[in-house]
N, C-alpha and C. Protein backbone atom coordinates (compact mmCIF):
# COMPACT_ATOMS: atom_id res chain seq x y z
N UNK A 1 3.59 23.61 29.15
CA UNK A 1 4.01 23.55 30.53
C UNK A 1 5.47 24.01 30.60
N UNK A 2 5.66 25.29 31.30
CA UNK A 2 7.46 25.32 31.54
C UNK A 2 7.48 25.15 33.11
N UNK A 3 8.88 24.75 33.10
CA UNK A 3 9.87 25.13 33.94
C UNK A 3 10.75 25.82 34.27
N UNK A 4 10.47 26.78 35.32
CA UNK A 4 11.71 27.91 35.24
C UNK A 4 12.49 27.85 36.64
N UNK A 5 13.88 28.04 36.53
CA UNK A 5 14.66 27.98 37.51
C UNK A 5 15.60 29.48 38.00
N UNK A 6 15.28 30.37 38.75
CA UNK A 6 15.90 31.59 38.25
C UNK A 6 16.77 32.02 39.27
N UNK A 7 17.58 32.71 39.53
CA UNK A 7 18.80 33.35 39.96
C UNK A 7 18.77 34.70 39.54
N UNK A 8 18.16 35.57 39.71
CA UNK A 8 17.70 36.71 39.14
C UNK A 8 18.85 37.36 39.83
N UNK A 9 19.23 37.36 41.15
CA UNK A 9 20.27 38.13 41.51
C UNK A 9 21.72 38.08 40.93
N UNK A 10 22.01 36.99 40.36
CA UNK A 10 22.85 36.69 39.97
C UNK A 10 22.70 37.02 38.10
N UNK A 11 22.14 36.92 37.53
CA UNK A 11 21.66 37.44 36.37
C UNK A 11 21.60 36.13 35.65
N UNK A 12 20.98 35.21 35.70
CA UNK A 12 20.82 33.60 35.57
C UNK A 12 19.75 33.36 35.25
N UNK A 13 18.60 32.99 34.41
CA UNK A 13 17.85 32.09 34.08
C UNK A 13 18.11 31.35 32.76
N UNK A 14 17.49 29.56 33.92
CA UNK A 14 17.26 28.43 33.05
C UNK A 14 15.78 28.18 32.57
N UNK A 15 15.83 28.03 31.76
CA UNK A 15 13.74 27.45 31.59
C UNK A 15 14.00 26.44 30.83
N UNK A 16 12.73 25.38 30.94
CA UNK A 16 13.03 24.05 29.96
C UNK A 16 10.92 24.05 29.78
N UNK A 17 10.91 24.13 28.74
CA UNK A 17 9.78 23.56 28.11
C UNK A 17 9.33 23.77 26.32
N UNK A 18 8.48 23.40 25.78
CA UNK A 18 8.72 23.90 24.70
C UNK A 18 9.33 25.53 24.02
N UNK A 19 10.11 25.15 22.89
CA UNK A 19 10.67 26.09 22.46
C UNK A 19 10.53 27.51 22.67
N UNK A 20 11.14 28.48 23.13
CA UNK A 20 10.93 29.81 23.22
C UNK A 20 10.72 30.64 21.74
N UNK A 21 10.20 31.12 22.16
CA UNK A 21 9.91 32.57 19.90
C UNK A 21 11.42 33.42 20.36
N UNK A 22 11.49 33.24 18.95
CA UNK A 22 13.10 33.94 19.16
C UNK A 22 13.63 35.44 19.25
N UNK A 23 12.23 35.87 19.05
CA UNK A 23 11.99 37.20 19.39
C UNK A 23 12.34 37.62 21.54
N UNK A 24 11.49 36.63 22.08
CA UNK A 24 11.45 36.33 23.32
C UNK A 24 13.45 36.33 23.95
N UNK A 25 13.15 35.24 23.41
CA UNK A 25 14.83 34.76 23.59
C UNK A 25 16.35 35.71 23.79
N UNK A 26 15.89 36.68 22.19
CA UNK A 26 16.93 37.36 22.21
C UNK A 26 16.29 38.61 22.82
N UNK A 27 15.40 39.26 23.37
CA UNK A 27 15.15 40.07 24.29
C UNK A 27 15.77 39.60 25.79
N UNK A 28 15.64 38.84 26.42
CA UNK A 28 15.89 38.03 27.75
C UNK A 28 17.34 37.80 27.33
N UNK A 29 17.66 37.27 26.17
CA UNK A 29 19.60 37.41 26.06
C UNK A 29 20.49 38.37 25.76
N UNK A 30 19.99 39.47 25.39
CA UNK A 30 20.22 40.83 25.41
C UNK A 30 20.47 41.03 26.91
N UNK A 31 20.28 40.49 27.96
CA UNK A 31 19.39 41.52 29.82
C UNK A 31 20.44 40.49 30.41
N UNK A 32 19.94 39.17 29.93
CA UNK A 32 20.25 37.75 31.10
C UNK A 32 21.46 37.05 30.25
N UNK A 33 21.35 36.09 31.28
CA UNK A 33 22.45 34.59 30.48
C UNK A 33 20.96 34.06 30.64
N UNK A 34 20.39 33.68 29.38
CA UNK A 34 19.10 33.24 29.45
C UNK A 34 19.75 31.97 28.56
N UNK A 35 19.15 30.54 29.03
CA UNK A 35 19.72 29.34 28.42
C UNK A 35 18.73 28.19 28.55
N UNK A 36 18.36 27.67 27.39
CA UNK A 36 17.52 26.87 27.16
C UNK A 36 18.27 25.00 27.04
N UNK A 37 17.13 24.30 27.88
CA UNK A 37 17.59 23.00 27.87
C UNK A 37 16.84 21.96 27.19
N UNK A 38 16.89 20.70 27.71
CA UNK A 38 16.08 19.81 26.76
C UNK A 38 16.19 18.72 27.92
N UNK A 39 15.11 17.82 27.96
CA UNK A 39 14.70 16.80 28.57
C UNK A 39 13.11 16.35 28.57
N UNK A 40 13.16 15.17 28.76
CA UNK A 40 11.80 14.33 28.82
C UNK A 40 11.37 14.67 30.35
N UNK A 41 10.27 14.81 31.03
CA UNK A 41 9.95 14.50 32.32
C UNK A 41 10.16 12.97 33.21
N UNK A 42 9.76 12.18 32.25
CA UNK A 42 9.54 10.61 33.02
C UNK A 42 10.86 9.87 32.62
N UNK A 43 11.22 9.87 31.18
CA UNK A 43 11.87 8.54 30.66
C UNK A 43 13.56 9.24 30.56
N UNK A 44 13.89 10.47 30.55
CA UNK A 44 15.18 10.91 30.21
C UNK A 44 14.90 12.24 30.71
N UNK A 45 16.15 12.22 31.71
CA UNK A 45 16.77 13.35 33.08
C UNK A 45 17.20 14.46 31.79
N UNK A 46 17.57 15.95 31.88
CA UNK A 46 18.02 16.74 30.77
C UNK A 46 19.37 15.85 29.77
N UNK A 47 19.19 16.34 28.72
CA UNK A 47 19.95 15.66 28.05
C UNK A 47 20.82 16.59 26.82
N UNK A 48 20.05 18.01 26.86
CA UNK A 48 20.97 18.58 26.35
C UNK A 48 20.60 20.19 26.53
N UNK A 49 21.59 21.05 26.82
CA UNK A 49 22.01 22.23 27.75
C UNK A 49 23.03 22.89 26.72
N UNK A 50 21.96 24.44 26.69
CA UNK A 50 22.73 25.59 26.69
C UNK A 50 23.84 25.84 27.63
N UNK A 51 24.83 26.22 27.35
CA UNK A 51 26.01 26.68 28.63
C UNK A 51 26.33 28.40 28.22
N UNK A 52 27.43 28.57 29.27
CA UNK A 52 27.89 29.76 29.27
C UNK A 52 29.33 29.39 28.65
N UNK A 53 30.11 28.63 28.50
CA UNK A 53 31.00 28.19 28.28
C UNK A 53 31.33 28.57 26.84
N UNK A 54 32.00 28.98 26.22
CA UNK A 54 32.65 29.49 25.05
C UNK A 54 32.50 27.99 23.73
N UNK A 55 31.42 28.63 23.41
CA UNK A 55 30.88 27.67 22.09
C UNK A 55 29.78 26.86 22.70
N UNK A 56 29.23 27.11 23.67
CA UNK A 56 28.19 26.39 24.69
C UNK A 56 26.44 26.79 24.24
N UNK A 57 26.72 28.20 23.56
CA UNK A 57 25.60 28.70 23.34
C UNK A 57 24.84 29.03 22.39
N UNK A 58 24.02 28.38 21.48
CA UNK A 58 23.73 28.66 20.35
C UNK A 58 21.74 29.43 20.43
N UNK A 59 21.47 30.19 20.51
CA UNK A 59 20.40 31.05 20.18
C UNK A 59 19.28 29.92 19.82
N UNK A 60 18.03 30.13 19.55
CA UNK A 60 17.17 29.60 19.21
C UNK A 60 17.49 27.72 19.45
N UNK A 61 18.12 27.54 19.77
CA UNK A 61 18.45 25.59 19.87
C UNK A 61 18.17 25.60 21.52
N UNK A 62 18.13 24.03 21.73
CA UNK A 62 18.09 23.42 23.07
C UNK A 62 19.32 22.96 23.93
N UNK A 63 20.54 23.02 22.80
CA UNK A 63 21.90 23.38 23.14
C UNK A 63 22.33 22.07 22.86
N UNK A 64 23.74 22.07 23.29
CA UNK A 64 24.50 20.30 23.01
C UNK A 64 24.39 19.32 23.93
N UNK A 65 24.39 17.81 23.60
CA UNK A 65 24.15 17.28 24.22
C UNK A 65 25.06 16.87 25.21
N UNK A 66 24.62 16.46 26.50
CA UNK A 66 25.26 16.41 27.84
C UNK A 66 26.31 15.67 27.92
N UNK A 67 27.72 15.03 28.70
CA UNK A 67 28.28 14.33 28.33
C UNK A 67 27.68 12.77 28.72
N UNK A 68 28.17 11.76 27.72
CA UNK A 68 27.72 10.49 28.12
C UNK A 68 26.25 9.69 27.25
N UNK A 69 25.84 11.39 26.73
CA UNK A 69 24.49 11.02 25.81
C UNK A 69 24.78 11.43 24.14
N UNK A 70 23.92 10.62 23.91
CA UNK A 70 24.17 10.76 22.44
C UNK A 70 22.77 11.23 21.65
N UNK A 71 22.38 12.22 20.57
CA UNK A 71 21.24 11.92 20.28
C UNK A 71 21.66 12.39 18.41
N UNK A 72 20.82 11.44 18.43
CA UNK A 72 20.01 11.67 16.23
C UNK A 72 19.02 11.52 16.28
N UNK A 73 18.94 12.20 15.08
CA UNK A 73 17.26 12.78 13.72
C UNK A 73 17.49 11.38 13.69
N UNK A 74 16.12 10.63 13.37
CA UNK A 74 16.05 10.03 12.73
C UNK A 74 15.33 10.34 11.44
N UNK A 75 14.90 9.10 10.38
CA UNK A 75 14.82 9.78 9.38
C UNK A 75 13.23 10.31 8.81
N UNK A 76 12.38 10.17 9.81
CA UNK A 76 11.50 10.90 10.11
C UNK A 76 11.49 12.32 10.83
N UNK A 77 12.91 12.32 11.14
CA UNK A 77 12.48 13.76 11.58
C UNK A 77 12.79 13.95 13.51
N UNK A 78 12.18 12.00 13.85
CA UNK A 78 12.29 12.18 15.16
C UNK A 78 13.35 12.04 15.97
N UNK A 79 13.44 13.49 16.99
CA UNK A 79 14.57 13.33 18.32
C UNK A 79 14.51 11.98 18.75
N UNK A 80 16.00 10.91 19.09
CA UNK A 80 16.35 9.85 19.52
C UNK A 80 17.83 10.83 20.47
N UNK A 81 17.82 9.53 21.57
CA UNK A 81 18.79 9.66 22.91
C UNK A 81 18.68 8.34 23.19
N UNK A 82 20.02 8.50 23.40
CA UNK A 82 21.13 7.22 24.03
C UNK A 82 21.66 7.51 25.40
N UNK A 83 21.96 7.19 26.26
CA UNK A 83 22.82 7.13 27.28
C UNK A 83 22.59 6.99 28.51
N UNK A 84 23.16 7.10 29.38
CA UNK A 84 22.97 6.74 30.88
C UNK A 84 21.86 7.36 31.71
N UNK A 85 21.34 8.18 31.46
CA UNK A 85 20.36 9.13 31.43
C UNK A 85 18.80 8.35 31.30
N UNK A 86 19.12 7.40 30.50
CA UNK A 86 17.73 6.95 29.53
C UNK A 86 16.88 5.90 30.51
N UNK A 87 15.86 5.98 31.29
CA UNK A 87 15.20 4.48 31.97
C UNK A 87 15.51 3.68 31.35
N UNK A 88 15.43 2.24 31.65
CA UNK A 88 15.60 1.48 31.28
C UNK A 88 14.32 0.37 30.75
N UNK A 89 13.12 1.38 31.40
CA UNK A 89 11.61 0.75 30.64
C UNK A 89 11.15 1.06 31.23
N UNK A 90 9.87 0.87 31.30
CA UNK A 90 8.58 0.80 32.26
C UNK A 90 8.34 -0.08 33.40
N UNK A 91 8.10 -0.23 34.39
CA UNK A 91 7.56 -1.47 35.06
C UNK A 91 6.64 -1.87 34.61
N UNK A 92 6.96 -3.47 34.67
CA UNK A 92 5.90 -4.48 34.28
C UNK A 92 5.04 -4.36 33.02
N UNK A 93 5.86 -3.32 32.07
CA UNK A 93 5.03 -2.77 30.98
C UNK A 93 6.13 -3.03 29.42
N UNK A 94 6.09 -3.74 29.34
CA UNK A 94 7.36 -4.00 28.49
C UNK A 94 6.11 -3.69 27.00
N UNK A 95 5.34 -3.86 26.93
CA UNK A 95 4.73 -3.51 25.57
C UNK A 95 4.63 -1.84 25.72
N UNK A 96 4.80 -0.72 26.63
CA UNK A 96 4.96 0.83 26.89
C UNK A 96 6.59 0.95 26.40
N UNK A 97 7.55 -0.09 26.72
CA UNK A 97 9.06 0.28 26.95
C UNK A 97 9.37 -0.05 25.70
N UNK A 98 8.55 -0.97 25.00
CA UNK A 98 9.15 -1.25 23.51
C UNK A 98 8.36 0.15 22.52
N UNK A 99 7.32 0.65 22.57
CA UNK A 99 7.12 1.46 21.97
C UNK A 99 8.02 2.73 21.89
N UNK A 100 8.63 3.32 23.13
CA UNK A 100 9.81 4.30 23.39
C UNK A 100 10.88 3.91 23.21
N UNK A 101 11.39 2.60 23.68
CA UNK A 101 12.69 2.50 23.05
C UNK A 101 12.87 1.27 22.16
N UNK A 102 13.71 1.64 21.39
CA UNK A 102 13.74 0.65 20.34
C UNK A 102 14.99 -0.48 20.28
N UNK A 103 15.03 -1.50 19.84
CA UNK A 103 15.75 -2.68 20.44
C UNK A 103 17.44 -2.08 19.99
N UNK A 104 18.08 -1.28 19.35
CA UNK A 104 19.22 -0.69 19.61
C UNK A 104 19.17 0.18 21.12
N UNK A 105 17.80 0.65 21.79
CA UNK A 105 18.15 1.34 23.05
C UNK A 105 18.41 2.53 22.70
N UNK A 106 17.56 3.01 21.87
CA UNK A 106 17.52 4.46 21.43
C UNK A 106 15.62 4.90 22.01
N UNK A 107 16.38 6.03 22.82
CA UNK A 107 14.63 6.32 22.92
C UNK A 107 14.27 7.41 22.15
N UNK A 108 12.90 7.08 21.43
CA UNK A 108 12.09 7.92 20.75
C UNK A 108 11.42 8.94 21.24
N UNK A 109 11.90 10.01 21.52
CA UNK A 109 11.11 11.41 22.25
C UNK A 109 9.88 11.72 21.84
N UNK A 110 9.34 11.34 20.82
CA UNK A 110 8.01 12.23 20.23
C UNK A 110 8.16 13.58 19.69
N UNK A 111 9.36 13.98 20.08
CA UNK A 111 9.57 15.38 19.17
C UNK A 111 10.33 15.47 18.35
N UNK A 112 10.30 16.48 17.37
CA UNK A 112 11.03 16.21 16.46
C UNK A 112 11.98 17.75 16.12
N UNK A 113 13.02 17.19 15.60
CA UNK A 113 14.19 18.43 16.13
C UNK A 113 15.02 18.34 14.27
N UNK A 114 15.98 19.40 14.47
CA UNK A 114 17.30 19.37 13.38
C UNK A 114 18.26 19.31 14.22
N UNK A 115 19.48 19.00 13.49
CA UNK A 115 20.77 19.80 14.35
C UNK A 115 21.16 21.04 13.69
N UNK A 116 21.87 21.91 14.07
CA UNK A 116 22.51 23.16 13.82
C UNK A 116 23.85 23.13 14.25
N UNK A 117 24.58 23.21 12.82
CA UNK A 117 25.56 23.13 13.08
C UNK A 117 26.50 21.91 13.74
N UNK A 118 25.54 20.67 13.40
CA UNK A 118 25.80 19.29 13.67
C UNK A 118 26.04 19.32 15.17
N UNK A 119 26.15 19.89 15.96
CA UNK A 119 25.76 19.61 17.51
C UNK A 119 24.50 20.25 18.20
N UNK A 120 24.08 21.47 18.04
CA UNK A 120 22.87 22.00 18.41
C UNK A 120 21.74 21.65 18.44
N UNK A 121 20.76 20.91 18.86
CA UNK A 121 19.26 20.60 18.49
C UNK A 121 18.34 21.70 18.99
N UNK A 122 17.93 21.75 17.49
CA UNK A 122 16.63 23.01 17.56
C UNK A 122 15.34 21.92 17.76
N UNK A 123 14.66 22.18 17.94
CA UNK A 123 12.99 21.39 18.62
C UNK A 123 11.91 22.36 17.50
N UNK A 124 11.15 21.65 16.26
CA UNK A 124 10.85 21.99 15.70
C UNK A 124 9.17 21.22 15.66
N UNK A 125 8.91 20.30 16.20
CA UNK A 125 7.33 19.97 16.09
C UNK A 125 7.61 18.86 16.95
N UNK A 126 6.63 18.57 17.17
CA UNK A 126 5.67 17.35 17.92
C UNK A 126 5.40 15.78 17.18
N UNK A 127 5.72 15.17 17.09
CA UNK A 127 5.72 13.57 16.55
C UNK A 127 4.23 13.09 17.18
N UNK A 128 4.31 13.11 18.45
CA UNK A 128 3.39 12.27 19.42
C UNK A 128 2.76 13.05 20.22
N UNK A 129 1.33 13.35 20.61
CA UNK A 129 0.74 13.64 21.11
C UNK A 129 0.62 13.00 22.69
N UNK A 130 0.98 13.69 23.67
CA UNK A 130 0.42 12.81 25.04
C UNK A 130 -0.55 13.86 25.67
N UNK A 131 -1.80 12.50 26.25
CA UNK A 131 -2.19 13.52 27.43
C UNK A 131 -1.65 12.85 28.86
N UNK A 132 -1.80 13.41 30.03
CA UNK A 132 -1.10 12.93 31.45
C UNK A 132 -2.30 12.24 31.82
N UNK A 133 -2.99 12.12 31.51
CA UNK A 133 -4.32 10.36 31.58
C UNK A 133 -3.40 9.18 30.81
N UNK A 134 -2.85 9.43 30.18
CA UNK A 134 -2.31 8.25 29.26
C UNK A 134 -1.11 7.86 30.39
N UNK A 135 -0.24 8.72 30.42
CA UNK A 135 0.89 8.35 31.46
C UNK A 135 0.93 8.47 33.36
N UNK A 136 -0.25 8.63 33.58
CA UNK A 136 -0.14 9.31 34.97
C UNK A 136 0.24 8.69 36.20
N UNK A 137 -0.27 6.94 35.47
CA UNK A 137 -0.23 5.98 36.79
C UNK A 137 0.74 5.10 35.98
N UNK A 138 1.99 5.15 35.61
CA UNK A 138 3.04 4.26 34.81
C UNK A 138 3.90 4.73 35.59
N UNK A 139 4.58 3.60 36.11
CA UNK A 139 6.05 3.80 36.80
C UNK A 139 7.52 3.21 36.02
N UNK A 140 8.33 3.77 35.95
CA UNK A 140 9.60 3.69 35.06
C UNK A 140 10.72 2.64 35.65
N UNK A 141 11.39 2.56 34.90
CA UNK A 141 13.07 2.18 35.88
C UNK A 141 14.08 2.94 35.50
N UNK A 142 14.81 3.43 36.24
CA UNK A 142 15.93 4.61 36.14
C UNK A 142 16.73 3.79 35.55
N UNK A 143 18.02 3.77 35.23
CA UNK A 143 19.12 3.38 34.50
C UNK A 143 20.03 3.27 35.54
């Protein structure tokens, strides 16, 4: 599933969904300011962004993280995020809110990433499988 946000007149596209082929990427960054982001749909607003900004942009990654958020590998491998950004659980579902976040208040994305260059997160596989039957009728709490 992507998301694309475009400004074509302006020579601007954002897209956010799984990883782009880097073949793709650097064709469209060759033409555009083509810039890839990172975020959860339900549990965490974007959390980390390509920029235009001088050292903002790293190729093939999901870019650095936003200010205010924090994220680590854990040692499986899986993307974790911290910060203001993050719900604060599920409604009325505290056995859903303990599975995603964990009692430090780190939420577990299901995907699994590196860093590059110790700030960059590249998005490299899948941890957790969802289908939108599993989540469709769950309501959150914002932060």
């Amino acid at each position: 599933m992507a998301g694309s946000i475009g400004r074509e007149s302006q020579g601007r596209h954002f897209r956010w969904s799984s990883p782009s082929a880097p073949a793709c990427a650097n064709f469209l960054g060759s033409r555009y300011s083509y810039l890839e982001g990172y975020g959860l749909t339900k549990p965490v607003r974007s959390s980390l962004l390509n920029t235009l900004k001088p050292g903002g942009l790293k190729f093939g990654t999901v870019g650095k993280a936003i200010e205010k958020v924090t994220v680590r590998i854990a040692e499986d491998g899986e993307i974790l995020c911290k910060g203001p950004n993050v719900m604060l659980g599920y409604y009325k579902r505290p056995d859903l809110t303990a599975e995603m976040i964990d009692e430090e208040g780190w939420l577990h994305t299901g995907d699994i990433g590196e860093m590059v260059d110790g700030v960059y997160l590249k998005i490299t596989d899948r941890k957790k499988r969802f289908s939108k039957l599993q989540v469709e009728n769950t309501s959150f709490l914002r932060s």
